[in-house]
C-alpha atoms as a PDB file:
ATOM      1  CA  UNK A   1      86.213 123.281  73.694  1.00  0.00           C
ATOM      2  CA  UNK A   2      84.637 125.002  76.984  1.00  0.00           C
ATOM      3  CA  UNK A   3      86.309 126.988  79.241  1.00  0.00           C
ATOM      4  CA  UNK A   4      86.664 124.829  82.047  1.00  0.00           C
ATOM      5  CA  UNK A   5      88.258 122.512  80.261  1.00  0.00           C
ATOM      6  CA  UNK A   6      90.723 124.588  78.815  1.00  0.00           C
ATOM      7  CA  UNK A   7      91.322 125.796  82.580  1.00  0.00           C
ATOM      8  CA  UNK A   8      91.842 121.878  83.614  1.00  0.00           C
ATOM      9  CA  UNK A   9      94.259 121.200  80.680  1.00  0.00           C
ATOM     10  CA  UNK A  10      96.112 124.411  81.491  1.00  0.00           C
ATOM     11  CA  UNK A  11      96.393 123.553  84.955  1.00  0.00           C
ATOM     12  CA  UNK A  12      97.226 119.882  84.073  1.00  0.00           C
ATOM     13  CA  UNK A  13     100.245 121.366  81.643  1.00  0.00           C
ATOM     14  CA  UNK A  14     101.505 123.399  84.176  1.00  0.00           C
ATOM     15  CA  UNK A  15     101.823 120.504  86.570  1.00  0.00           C
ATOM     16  CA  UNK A  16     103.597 118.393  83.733  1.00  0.00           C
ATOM     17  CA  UNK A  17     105.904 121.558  82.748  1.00  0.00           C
ATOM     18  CA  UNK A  18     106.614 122.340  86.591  1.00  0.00           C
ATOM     19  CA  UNK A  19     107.658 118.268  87.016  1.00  0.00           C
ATOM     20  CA  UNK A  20     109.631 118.188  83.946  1.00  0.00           C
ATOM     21  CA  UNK A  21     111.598 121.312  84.814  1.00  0.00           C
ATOM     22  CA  UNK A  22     111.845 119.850  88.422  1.00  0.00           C
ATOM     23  CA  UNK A  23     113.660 116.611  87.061  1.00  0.00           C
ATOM     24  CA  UNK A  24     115.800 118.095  84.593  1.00  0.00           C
ATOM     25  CA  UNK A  25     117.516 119.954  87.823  1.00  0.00           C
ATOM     26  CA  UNK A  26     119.954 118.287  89.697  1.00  0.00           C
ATOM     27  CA  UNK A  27     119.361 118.138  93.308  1.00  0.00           C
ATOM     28  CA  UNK A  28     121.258 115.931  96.227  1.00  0.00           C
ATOM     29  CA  UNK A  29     118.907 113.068  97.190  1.00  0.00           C
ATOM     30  CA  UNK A  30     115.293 112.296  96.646  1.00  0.00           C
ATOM     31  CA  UNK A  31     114.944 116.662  96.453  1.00  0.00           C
ATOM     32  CA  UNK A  32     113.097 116.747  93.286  1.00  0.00           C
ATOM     33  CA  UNK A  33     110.755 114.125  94.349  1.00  0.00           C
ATOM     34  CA  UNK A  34     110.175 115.305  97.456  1.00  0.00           C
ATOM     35  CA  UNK A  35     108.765 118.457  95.599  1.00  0.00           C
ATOM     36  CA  UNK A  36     107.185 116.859  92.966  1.00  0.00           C
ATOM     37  CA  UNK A  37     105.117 114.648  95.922  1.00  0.00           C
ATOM     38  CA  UNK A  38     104.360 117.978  97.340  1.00  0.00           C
ATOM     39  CA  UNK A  39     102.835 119.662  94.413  1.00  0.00           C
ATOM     40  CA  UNK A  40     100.052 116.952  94.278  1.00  0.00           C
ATOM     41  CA  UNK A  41      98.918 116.354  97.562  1.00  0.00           C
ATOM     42  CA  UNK A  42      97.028 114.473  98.911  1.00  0.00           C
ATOM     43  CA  UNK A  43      96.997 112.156  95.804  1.00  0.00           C
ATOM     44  CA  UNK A  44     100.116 111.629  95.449  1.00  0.00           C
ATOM     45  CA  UNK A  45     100.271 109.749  98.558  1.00  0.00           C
ATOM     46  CA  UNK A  46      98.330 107.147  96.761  1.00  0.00           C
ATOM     47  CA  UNK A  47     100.501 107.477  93.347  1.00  0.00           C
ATOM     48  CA  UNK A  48     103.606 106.857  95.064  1.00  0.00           C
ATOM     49  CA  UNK A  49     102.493 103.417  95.942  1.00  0.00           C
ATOM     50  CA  UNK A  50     100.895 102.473  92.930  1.00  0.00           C
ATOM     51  CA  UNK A  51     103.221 103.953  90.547  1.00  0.00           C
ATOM     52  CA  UNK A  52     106.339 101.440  92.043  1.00  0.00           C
ATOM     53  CA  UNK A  53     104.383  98.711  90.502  1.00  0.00           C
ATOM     54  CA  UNK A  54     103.168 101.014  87.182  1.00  0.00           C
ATOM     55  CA  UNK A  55     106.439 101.984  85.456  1.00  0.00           C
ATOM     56  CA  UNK A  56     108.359 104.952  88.560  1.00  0.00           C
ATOM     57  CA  UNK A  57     108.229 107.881  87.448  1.00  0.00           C
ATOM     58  CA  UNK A  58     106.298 108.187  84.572  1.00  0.00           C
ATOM     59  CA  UNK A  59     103.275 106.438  86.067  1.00  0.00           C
ATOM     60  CA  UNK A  60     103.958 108.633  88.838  1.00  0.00           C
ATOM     61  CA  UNK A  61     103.807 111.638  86.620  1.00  0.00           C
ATOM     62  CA  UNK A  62     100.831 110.349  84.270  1.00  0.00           C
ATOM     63  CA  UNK A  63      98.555 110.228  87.539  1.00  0.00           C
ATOM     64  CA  UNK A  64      99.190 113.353  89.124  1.00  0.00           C
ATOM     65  CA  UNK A  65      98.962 115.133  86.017  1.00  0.00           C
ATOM     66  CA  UNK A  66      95.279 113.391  85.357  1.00  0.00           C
ATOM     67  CA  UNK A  67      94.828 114.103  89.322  1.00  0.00           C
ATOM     68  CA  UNK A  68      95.183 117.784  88.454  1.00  0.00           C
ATOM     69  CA  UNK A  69      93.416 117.673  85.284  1.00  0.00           C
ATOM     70  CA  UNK A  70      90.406 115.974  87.092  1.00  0.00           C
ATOM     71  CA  UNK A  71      90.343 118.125  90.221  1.00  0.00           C
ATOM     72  CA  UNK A  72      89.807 121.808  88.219  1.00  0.00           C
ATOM     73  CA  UNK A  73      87.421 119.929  86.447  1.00  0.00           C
ATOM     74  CA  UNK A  74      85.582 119.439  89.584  1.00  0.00           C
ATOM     75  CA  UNK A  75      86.213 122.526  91.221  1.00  0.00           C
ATOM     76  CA  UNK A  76      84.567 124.139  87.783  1.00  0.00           C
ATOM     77  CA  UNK A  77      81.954 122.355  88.080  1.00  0.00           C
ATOM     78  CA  UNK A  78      80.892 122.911  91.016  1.00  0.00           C
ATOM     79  CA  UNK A  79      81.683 126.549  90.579  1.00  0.00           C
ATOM     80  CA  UNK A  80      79.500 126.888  87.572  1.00  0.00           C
ATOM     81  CA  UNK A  81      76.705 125.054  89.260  1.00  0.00           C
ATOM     82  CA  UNK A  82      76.610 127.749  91.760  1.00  0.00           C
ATOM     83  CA  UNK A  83      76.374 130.554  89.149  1.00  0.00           C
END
C-alpha cells in the first residue's frame, strides 16, 4: 500500500473516530452536529441534504468520511506531482 494512501485512510479514520466520539457525547441540541458539519466543510453542506434522503446520520457520516478520504488523496497527489 503507498504512502499516500495510508495518509488518506489515516485521515479518513480520524474523521470517523473524531464523529463517533462526538456522538457518543451528550450535548443540548443539534451541538454534536453542528460540529460534526463543521469538521467537513464545505462538503458537508452538500451531505446534509442528500444524506436526509440516504439513511441520517450514517449516510451523513459514510460521505464525509469518503470526502476526507478523497481530498488527501488529492492533495497527495498533487503534492507528489510537484516533487
Amino acid at each position: 500500500m503507498s504512502k499516500p494512501n495510508l495518509v488518506a485512510i489515516g485521515f479518513a479514520l480520524g474523521y470517523l473516530l473524531i464523529c463517533l466520539f462526538i456522538s457518543g457525547l451528550h450535548f443540548e441540541g443539534s451541538w454534536g452536529g453542528l460540529l460534526m458539519f463543521f469538521l467537513a466543510l464545505p462538503f458537508s453542506i452538500f451531505s446534509t441534504v442528500a444524506s436526509k434522503s440516504l439513511g441520517g446520520m450514517p449516510a451523513f457520516l459514510i460521505m464525509n468520511t469518503l470526502w476526507w478520504y478523497f481530498l488527501v488523496r488529492l492533495f497527495c497527489y498533487f503534492y507528489m506531482k510537484r516533487k
